[in-house]
Each structure stands twice: as structure tokens, then as C-alpha cells.
N, C-alpha and C. Protein backbone atom coordinates (compact mmCIF):
# COMPACT_ATOMS: atom_id res chain seq x y z
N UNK A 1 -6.89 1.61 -35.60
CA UNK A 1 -6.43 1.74 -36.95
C UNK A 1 -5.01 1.20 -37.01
N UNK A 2 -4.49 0.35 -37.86
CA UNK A 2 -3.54 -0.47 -38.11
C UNK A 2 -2.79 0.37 -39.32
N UNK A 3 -1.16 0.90 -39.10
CA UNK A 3 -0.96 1.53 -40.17
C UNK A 3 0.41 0.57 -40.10
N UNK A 4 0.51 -0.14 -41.74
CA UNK A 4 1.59 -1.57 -41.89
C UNK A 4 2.49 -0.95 -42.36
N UNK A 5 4.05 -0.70 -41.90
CA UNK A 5 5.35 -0.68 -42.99
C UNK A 5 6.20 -1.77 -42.33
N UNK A 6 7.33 -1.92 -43.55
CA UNK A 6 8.18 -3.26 -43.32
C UNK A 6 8.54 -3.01 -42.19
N UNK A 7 8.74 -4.27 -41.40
CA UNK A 7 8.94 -5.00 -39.98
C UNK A 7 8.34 -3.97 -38.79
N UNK A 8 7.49 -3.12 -39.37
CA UNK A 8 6.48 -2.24 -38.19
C UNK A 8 5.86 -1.99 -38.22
N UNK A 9 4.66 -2.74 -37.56
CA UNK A 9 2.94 -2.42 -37.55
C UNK A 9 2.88 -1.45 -36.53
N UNK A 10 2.31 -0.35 -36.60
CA UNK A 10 2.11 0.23 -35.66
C UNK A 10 0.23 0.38 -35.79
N UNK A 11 -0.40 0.31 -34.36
CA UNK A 11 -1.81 0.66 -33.96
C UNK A 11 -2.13 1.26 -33.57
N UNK A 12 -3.09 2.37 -33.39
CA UNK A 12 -3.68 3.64 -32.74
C UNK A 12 -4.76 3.01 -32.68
N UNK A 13 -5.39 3.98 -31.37
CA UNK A 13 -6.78 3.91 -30.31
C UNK A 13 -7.96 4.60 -31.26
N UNK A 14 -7.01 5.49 -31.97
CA UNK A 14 -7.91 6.45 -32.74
C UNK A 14 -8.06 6.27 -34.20
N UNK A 15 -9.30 7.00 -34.74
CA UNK A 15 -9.57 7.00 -36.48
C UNK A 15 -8.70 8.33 -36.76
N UNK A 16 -8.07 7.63 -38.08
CA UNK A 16 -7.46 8.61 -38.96
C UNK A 16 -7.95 10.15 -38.82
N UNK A 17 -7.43 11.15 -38.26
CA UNK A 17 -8.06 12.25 -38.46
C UNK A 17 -8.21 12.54 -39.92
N UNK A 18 -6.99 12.15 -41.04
CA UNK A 18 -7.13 12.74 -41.80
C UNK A 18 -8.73 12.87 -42.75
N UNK A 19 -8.48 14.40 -43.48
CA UNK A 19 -10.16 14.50 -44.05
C UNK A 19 -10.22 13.96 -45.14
N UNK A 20 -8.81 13.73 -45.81
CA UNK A 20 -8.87 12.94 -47.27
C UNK A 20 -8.09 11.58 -47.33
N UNK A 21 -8.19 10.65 -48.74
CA UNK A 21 -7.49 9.76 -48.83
C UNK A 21 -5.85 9.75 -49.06
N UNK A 22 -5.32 11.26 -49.69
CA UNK A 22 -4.52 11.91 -50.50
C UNK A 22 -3.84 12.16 -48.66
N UNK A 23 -4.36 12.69 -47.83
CA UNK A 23 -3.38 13.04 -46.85
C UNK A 23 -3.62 12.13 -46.06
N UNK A 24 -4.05 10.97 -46.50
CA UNK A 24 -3.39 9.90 -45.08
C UNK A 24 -2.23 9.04 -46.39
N UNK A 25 -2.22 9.12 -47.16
CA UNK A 25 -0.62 8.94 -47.87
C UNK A 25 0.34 9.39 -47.40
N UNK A 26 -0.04 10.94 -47.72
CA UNK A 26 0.75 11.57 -47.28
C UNK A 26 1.42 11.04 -45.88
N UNK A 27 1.23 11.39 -45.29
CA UNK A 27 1.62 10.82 -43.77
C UNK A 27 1.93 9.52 -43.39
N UNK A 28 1.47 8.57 -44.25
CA UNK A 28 2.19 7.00 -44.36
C UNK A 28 3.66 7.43 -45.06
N UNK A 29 3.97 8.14 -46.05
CA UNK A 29 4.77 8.37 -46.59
C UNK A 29 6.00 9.24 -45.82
N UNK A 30 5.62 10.34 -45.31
CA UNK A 30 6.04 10.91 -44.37
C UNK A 30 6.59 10.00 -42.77
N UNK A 31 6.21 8.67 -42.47
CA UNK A 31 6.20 7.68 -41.39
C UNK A 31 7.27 6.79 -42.05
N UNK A 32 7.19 6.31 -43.20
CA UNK A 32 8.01 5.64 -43.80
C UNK A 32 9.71 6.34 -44.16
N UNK A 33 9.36 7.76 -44.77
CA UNK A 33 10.86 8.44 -44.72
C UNK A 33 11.40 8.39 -43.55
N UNK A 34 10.62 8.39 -42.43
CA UNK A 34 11.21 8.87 -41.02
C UNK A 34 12.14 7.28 -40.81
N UNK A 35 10.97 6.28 -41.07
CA UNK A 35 11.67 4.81 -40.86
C UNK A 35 13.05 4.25 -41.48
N UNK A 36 12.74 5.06 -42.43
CA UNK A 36 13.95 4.63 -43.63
C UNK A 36 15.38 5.25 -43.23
N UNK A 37 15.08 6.78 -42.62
CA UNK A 37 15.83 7.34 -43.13
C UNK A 37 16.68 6.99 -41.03
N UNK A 38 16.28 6.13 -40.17
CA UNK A 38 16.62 5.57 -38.98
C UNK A 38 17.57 4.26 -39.54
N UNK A 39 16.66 3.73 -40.60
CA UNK A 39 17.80 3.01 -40.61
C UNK A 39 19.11 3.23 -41.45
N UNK A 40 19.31 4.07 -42.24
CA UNK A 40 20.10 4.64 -43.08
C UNK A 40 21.31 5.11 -42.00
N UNK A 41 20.36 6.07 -40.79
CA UNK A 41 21.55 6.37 -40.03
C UNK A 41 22.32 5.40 -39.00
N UNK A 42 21.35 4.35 -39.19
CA UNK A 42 22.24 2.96 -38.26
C UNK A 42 23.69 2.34 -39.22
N UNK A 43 23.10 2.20 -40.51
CA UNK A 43 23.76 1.58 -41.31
C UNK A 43 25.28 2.29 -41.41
N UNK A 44 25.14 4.17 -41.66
CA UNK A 44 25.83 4.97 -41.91
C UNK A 44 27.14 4.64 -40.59
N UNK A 45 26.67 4.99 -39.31
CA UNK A 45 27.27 4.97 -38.53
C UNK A 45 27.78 3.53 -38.35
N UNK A 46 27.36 2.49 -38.79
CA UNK A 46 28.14 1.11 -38.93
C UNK A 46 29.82 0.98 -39.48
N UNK A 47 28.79 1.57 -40.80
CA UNK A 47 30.00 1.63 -41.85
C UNK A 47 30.99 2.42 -41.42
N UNK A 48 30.72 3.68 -40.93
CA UNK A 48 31.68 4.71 -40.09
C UNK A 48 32.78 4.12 -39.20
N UNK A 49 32.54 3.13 -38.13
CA UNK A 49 32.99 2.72 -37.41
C UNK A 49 34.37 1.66 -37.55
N UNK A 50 33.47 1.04 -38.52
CA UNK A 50 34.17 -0.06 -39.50
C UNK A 50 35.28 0.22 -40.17
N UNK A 51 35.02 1.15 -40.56
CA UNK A 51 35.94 2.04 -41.50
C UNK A 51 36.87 2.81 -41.14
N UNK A 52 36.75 3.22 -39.99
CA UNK A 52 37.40 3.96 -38.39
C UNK A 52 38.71 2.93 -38.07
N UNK A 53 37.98 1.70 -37.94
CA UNK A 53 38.67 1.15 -36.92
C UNK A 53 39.63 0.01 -37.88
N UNK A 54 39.27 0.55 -39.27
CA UNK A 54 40.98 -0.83 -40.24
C UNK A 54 41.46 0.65 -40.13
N UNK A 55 41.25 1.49 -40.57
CA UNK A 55 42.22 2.68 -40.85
C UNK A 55 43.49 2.86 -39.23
N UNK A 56 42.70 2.84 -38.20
CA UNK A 56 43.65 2.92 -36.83
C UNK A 56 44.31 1.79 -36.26
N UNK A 57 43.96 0.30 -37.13
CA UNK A 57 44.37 -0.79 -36.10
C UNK A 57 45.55 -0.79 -36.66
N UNK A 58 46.52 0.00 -37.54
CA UNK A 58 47.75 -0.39 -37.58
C UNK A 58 48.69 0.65 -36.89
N UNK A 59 48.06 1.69 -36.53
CA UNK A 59 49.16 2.57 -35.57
C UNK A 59 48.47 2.09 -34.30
N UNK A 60 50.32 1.85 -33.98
CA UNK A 60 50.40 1.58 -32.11
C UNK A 60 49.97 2.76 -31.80
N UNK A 61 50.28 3.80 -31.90
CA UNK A 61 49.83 5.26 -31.03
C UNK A 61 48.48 5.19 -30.37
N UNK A 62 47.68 5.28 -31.76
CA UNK A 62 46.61 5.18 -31.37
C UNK A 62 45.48 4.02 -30.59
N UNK A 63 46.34 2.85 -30.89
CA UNK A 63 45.74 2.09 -30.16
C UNK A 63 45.87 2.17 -28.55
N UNK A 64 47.03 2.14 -28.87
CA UNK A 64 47.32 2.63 -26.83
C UNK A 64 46.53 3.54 -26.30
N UNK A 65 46.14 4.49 -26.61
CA UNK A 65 45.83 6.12 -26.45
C UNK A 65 43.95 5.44 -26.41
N UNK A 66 43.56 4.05 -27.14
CA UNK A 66 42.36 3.79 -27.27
C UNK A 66 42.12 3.03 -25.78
N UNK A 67 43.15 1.94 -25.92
CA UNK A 67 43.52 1.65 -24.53
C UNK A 67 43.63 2.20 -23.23
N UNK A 68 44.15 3.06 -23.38
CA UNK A 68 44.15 3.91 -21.96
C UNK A 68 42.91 4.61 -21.43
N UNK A 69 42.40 5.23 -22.68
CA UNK A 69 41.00 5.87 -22.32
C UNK A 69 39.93 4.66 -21.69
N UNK A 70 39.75 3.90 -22.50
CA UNK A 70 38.99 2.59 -22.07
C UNK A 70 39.27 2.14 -20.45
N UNK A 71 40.68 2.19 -20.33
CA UNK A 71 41.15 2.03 -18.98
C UNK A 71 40.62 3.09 -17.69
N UNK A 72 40.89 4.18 -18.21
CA UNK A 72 40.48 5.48 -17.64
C UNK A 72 38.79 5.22 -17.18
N UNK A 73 38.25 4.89 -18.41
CA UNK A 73 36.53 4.89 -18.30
C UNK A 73 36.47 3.66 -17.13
N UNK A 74 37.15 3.07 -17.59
CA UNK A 74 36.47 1.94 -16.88
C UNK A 74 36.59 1.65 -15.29
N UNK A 75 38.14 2.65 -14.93
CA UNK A 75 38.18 3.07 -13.63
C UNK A 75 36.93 4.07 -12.92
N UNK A 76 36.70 4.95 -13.81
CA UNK A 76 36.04 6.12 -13.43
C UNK A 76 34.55 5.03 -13.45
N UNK A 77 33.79 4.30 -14.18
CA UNK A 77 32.21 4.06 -13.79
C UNK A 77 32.82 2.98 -12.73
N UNK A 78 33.76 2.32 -12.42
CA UNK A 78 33.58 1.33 -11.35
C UNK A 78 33.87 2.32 -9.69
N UNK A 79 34.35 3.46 -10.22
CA UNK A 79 34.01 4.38 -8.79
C UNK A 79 32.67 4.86 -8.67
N UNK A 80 31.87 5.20 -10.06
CA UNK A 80 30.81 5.64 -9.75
C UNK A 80 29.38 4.46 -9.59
N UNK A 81 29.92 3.27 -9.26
CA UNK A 81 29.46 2.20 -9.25
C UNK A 81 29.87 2.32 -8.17
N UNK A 82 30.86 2.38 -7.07
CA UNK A 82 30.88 2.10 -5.52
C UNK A 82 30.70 3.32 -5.10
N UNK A 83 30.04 4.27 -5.78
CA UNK A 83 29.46 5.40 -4.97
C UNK A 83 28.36 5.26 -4.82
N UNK A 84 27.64 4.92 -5.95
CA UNK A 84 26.25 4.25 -6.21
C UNK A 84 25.72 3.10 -5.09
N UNK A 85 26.49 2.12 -5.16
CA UNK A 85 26.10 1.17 -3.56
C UNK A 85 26.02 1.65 -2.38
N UNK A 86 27.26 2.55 -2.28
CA UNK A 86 27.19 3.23 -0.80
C UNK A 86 25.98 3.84 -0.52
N UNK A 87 25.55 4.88 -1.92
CA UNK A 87 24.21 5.95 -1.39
C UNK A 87 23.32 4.79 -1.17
N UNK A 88 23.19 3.81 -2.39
CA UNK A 88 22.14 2.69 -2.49
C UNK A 88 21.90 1.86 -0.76
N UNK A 89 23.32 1.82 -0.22
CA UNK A 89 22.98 1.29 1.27
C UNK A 89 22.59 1.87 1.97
N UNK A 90 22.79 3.34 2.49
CA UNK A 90 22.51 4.38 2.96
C UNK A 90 20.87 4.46 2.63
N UNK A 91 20.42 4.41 1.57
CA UNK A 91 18.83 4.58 1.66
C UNK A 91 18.15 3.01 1.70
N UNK A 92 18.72 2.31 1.98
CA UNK A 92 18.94 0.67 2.34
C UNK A 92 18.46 0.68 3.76
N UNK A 93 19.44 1.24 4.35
CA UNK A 93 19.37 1.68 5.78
C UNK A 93 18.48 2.24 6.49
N UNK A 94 17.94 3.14 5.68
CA UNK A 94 17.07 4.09 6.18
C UNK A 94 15.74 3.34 6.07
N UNK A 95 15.65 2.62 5.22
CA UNK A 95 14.17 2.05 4.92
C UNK A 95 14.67 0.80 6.26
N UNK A 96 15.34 0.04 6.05
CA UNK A 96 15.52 -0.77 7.09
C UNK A 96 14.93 -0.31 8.97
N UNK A 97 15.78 1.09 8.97
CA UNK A 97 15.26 1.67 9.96
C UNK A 97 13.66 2.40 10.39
N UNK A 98 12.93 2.45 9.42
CA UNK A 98 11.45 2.69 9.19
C UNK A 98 10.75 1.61 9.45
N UNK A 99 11.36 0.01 8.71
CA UNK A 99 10.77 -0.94 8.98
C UNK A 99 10.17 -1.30 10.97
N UNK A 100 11.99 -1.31 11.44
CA UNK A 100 11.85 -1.64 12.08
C UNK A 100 11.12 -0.69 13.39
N UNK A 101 11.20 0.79 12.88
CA UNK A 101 10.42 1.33 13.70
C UNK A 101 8.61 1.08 13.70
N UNK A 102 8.47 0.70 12.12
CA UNK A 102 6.85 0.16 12.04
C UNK A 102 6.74 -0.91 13.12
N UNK A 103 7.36 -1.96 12.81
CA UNK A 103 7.44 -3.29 13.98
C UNK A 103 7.05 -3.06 15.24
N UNK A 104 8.22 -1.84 15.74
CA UNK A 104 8.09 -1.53 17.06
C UNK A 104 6.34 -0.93 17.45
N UNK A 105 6.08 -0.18 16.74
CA UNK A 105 4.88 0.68 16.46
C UNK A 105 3.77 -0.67 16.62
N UNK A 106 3.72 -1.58 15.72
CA UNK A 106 2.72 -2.65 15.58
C UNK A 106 2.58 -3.67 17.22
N UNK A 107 3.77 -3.86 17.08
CA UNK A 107 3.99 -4.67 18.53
C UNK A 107 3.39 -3.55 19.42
N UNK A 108 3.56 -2.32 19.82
CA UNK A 108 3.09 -2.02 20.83
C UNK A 108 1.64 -2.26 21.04
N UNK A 109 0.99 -1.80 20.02
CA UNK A 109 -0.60 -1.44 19.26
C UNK A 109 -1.03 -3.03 19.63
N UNK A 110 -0.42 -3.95 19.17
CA UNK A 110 -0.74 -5.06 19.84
C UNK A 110 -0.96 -5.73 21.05
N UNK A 111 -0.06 -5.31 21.60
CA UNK A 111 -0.05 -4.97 23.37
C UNK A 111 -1.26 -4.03 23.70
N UNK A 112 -1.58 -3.36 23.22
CA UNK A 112 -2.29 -2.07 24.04
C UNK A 112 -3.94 -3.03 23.36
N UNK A 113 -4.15 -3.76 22.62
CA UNK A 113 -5.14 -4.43 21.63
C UNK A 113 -5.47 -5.13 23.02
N UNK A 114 -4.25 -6.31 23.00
CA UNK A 114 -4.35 -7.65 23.66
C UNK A 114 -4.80 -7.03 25.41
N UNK A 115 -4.05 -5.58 25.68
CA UNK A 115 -4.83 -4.90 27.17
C UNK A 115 -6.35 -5.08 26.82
N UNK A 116 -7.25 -4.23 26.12
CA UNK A 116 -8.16 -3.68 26.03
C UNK A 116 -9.26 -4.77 25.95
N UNK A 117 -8.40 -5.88 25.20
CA UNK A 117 -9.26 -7.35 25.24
C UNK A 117 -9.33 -7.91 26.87
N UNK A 118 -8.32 -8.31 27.37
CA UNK A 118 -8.64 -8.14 28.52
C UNK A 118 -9.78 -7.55 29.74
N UNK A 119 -9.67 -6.16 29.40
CA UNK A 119 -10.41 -5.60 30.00
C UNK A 119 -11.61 -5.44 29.55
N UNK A 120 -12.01 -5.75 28.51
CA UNK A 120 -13.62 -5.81 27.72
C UNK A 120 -13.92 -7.66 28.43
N UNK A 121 -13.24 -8.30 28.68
CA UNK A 121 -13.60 -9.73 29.57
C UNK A 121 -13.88 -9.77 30.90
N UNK A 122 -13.08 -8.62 31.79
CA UNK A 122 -13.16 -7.95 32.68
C UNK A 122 -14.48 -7.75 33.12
N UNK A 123 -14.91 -7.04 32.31
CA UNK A 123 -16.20 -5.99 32.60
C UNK A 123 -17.19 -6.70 32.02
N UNK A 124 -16.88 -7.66 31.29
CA UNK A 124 -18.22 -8.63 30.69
C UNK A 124 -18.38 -9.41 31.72
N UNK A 125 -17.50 -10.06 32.64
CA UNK A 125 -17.91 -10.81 33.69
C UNK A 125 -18.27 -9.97 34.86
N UNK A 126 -17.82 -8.57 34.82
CA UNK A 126 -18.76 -8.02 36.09
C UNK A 126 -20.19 -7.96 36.10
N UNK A 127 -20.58 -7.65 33.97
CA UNK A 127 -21.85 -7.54 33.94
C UNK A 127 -22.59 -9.03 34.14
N UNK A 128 -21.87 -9.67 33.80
CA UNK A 128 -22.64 -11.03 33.94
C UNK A 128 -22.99 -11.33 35.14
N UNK A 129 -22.17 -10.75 36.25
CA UNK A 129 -22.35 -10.88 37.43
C UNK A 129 -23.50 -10.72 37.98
N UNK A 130 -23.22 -8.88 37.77
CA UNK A 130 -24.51 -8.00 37.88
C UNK A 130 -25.77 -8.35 37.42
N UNK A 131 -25.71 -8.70 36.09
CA UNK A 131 -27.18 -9.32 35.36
C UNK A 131 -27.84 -10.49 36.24
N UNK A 132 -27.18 -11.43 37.07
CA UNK A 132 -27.48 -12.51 37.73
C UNK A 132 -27.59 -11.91 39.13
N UNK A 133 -27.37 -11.53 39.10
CA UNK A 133 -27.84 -10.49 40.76
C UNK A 133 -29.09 -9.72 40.53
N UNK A 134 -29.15 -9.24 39.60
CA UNK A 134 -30.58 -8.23 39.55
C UNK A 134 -31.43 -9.29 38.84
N UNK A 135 -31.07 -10.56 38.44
CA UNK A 135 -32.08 -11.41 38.02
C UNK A 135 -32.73 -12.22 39.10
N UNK A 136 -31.71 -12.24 40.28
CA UNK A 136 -32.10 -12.84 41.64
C UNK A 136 -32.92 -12.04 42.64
N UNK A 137 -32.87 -10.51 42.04
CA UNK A 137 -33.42 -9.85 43.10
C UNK A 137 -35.05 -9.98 42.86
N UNK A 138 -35.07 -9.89 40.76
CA UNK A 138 -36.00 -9.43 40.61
C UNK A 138 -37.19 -10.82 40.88
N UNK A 139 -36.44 -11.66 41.65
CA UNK A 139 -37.11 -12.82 41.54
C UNK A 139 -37.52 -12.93 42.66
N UNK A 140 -37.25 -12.55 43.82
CA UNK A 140 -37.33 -11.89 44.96
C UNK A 140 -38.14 -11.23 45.11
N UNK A 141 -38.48 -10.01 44.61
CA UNK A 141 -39.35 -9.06 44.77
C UNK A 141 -40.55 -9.43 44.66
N UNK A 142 -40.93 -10.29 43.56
CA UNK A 142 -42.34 -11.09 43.99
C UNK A 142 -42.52 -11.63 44.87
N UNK A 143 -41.77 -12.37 45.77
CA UNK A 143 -41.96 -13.28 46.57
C UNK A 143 -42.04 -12.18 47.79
N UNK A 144 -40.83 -11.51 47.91
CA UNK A 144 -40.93 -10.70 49.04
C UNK A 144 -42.29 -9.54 49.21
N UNK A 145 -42.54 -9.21 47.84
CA UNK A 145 -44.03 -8.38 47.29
C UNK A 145 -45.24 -9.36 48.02
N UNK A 146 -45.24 -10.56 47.70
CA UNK A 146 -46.28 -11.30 48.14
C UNK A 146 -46.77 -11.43 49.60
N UNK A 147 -45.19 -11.85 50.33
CA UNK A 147 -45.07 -11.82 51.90
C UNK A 147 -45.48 -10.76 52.48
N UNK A 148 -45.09 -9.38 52.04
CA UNK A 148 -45.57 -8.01 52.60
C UNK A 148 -46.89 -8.05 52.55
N UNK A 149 -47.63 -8.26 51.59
CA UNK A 149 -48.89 -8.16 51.30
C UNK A 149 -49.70 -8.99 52.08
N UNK A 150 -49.04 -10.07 52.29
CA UNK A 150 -49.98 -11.02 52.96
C UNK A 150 -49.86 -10.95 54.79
N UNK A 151 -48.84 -10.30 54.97
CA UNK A 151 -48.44 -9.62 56.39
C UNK A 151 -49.12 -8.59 56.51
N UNK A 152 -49.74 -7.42 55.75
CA UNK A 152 -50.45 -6.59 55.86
C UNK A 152 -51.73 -7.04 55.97
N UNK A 153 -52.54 -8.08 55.12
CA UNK A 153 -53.89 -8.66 55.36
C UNK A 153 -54.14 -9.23 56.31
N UNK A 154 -52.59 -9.73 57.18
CA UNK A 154 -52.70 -10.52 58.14
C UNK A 154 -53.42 -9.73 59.91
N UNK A 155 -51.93 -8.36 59.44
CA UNK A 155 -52.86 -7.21 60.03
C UNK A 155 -53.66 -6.59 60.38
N UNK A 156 -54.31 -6.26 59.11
CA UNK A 156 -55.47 -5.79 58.86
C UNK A 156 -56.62 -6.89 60.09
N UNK A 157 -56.72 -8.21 59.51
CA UNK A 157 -57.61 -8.82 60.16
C UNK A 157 -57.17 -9.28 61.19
N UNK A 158 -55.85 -8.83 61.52
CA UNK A 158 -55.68 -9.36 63.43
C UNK A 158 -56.88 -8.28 63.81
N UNK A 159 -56.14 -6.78 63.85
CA UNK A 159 -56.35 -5.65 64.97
C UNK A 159 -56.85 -4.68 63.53
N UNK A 160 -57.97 -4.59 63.21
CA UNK A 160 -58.63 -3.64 62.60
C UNK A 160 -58.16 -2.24 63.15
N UNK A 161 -57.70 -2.03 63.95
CA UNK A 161 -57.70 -0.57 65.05
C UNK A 161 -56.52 0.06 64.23
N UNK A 162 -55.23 -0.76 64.36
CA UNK A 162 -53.74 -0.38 63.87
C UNK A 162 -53.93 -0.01 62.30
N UNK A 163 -54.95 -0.16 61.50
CA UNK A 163 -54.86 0.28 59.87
C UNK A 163 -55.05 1.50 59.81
N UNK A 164 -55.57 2.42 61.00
CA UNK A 164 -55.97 3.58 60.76
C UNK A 164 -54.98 4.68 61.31
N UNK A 165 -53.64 3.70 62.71
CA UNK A 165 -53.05 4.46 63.55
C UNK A 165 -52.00 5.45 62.49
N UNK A 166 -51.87 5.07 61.49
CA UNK A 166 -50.34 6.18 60.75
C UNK A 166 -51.07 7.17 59.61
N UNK A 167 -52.79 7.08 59.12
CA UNK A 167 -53.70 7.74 58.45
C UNK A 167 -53.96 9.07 59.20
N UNK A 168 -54.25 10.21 58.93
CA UNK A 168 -54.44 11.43 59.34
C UNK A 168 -55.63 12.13 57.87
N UNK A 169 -56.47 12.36 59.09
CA UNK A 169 -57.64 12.39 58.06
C UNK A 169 -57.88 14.29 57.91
């Protein structure tokens, strides 16, 4: 909902609650005094100032006395301006010092990474090792399976007598 007064559109997310036509006037009207009566007090305090300041620019007194304060202020925020940097470095510092303790933290973790890689290459080439060893054995075992077998038939039909010598009936 788009509600228009001079030089301010203002928009809401929401529908007019109001239940009648009579009280959403109302309340445009009520939005508008509020607007009006902002700038009335800009204007007021213009003129105030204005009006302030021909009336005092011809006494020295007061100008000095305007002077000095100004002087005064302006000493006092440029201290609270180098108090402000100091704390501002101080928590400068501190984050600085977090950084560099993260760093330290990362670099180690990296180190302890770049170990563990290592040692996972380590142990992949022992298994590779291993895998090629028990692939040699198992290649073996037939052959050596075969030889036994055929040394036992060989047996058998040398000396029929010896198949029975280690049987217990």
C-alpha cells in the first residue's frame, strides 16, 4: 500500500487495517500534521539561530566566550579521538594476535595432514606388496597342489604296501 504526501511516498508490506474510508483519512491526516509540523520545527530553529547570531555578532564578549568554547570542544573530541585509536589499536592487536595464532594452528594441522599422507603411502605400498605376495603364493598352491598329488599317485603305484603304513583301522 502506497500512502503519497509532498516529497514522501511512503510503502507498507501490509493492507490498510483501517475498517473505514473516514479513518484511513484520518490517519493520512494525522501522518501529514506529523510531517508538517517536522518541518515547521526545522524552519523554527533556523530562524532561531539566525536571529541568535546578528543579535551577538556585535559584542566582542560574546564572541570570544563563543570562541573559546569551540576551542575547548574541539580540544576535548580530538582527545577523545586519540583515546578512541588507542582502544581501536588495542583491539587491532588483539585480533591481529588471534590471526596469527589461527596461522600457527593451520600450519601445524597441515603438517600433521601432510604426516598422515605420508603414512597412508606407506602402508599402501606395504599392501601392494603383500597383495603381490599372496598373489604369488596363491599361484603356487596349484602348482605345488598338483606336484603333491601327483607324488602321492606316484606312491601309491610304486609300493602299494606304504598307503596303508600311517592308516589304523
Amino acid at each position: 500500500m502506497k500512502i503519497k504526501l509532498p516529497i514522501v511516498e511512503i510503502e507498507t508490506s501490509k493492507e490498510c487495517p483501517c475498517s473505514s474510508y473516514n479513518e484511513y483519512e484520518l490517519k493520512i491526516r494525522c501522518m501529514k500534521i506529523k510531517l508538517h509540523s517536522m518541518y515547521l520545527a526545522v524552519i523554527a530553529t533556523m530562524i532561531c539561530v539566525w536571529l541568535f547570531s546578528i543579535i551577538t555578532c556585535g559584542n566582542d564578549g560574546f564572541v570570544g566566550q563563543v570562541s573559546f568554547a569551540s576551542t575547548i570542544t574541539s580540544i576535548i573530541l580530538s582527545v577523545l579521538a586519540i583515546i578512541m585509536s588507542i582502544t581501536g589499536e588495542g583491539k587491532t592487536e588483539h585480533i591481529k594476535e588471534q590471526l596469527e595464532a589461527t596461522a600457527k594452528d593451520i600450519q601445524e594441522t597441515q603438517r600433521k595432514v601432510n604426516e598422515i599422507n605420508k603414512s597412508v603411502e606407506v602402508n599402501l605400498d606395504k599392501l601392494a606388496k603383500g597383495n603381490d605376495m599372496l598373489n604369488e603364493k596363491i599361484e603356487h598352491i596349484s602348482e605345488d597342489t598338483a606336484r603333491r598329488v601327483m607324488e602321492y599317485q606316484n606312491d601309491i603305484t610304486a609300493e602299494p604296501s606304504k598307503v596303508d603304513e600311517g592308516i589304523e583301522v
